[in-house]
Protein backbone atom coordinates (compact mmCIF):
# COMPACT_ATOMS: atom_id res chain seq x y z
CA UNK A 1 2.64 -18.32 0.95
CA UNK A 2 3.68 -20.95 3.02
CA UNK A 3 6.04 -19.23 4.90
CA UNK A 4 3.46 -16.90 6.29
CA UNK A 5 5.27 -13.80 5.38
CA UNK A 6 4.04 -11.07 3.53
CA UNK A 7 7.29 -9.21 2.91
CA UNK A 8 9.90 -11.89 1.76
CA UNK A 9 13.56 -11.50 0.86
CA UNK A 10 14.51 -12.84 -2.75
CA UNK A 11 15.13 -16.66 -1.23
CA UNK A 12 10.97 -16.69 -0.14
CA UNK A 13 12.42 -18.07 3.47
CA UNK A 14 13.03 -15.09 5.64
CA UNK A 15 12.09 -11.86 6.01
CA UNK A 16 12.56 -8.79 4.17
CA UNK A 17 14.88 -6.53 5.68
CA UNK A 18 16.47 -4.44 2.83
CA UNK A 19 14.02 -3.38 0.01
CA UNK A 20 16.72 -2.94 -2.31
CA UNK A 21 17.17 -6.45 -4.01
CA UNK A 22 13.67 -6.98 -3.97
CA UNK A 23 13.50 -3.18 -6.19
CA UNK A 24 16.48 -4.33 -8.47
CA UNK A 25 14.68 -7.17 -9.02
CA UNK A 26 11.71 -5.88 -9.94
CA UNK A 27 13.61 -2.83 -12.26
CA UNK A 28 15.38 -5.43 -14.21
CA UNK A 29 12.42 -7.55 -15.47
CA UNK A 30 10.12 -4.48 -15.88
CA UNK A 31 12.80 -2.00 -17.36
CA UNK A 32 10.77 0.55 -15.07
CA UNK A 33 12.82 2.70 -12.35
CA UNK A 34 10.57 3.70 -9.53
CA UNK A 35 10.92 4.29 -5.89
CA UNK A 36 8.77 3.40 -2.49
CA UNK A 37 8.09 6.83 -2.57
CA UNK A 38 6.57 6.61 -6.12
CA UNK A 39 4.28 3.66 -4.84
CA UNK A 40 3.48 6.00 -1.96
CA UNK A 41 2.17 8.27 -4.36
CA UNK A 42 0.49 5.93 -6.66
CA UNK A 43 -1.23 4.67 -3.62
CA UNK A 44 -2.55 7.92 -2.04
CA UNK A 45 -3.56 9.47 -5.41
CA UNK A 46 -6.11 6.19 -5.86
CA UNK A 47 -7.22 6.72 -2.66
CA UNK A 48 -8.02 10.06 -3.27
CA UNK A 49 -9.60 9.63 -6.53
CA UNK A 50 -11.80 7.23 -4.91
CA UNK A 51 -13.09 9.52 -2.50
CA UNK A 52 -11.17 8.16 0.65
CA UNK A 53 -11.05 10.63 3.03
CA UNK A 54 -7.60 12.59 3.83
CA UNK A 55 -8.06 10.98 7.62
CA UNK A 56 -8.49 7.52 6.45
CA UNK A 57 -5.79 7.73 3.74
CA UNK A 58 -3.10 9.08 6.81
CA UNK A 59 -4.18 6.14 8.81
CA UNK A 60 -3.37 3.87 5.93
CA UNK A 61 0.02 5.27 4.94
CA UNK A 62 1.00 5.04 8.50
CA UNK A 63 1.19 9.37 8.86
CA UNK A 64 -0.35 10.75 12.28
CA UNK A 65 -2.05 14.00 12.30
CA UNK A 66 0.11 16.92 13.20
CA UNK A 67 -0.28 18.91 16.16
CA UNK A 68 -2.15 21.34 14.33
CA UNK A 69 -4.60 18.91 13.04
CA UNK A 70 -6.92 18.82 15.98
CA UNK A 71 -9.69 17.41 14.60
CA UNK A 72 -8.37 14.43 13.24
CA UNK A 73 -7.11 14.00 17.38
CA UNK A 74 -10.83 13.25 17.76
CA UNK A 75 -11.45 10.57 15.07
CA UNK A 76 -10.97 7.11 16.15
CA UNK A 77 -10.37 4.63 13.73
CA UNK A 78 -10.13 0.85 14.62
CA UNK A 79 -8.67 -1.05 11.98
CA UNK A 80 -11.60 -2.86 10.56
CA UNK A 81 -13.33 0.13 9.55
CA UNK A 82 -9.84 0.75 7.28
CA UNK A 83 -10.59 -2.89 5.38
CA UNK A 84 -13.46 -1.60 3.24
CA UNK A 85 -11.33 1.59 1.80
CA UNK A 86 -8.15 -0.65 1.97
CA UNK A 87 -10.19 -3.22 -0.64
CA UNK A 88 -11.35 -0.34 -2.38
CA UNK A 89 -7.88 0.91 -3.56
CA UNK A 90 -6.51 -2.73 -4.26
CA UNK A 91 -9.15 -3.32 -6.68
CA UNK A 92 -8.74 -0.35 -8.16
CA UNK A 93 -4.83 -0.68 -8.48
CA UNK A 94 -5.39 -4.48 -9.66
CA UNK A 95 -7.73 -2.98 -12.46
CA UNK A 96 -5.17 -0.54 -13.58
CA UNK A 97 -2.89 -3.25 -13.70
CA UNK A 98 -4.93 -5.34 -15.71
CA UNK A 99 -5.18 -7.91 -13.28
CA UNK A 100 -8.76 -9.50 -12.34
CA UNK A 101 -8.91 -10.34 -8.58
CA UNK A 102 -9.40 -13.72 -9.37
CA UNK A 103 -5.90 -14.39 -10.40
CA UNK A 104 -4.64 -12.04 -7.94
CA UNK A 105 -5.70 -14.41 -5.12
């Protein structure tokens, strides 16, 4: 977009601040209710269904590793080695969709 955004409010000019309008929005021309969280979910139950591991799923929901996770305290991830799993759950979520990748670029 030529605004270089990725998250734009409703007018495609500035940024997105509250998700709310932008989830009204989308409820009223889908006649779907959902939440974040239930994208959350969607999201993280690909992942895992394509084999992603719990560590690299964490990293790409934003969650850190609890205290008690001392392993994962040892695994460092820089963020290109997130792009190929990353890639892997959009195409998957763009096939469910019934969208080819073509039109979704």
């Amino acid at each position: 977009h030529q605004s270089g955004l990725v998250f734009r409010a409703l007018d495609e000019t500035s940024h997105l601040v509250k998700v709310d309008q932008i989830v009204n929005a989308i409820e009223q021309r889908t006649k779907v209710a959902w939440t974040m969280h239930d994208l959350r979910r969607t999201f993280t139950t690909t992942a895992e269904r394509l084999n992603v591991g719990m560590h690299t799923i964490k990293r790409l929901i934003n969650h850190k590793s609890g205290l008690s996770d001392v392993t994962g305290g040892y695994i460092v991830t820089d963020t290109e080695a997130l792009r190929l799993p990353m890639q892997a759950i959009t195409d998957e979520l763009l096939k469910q969709a019934g969208i080819s990748k073509e039109l979704a670029a």
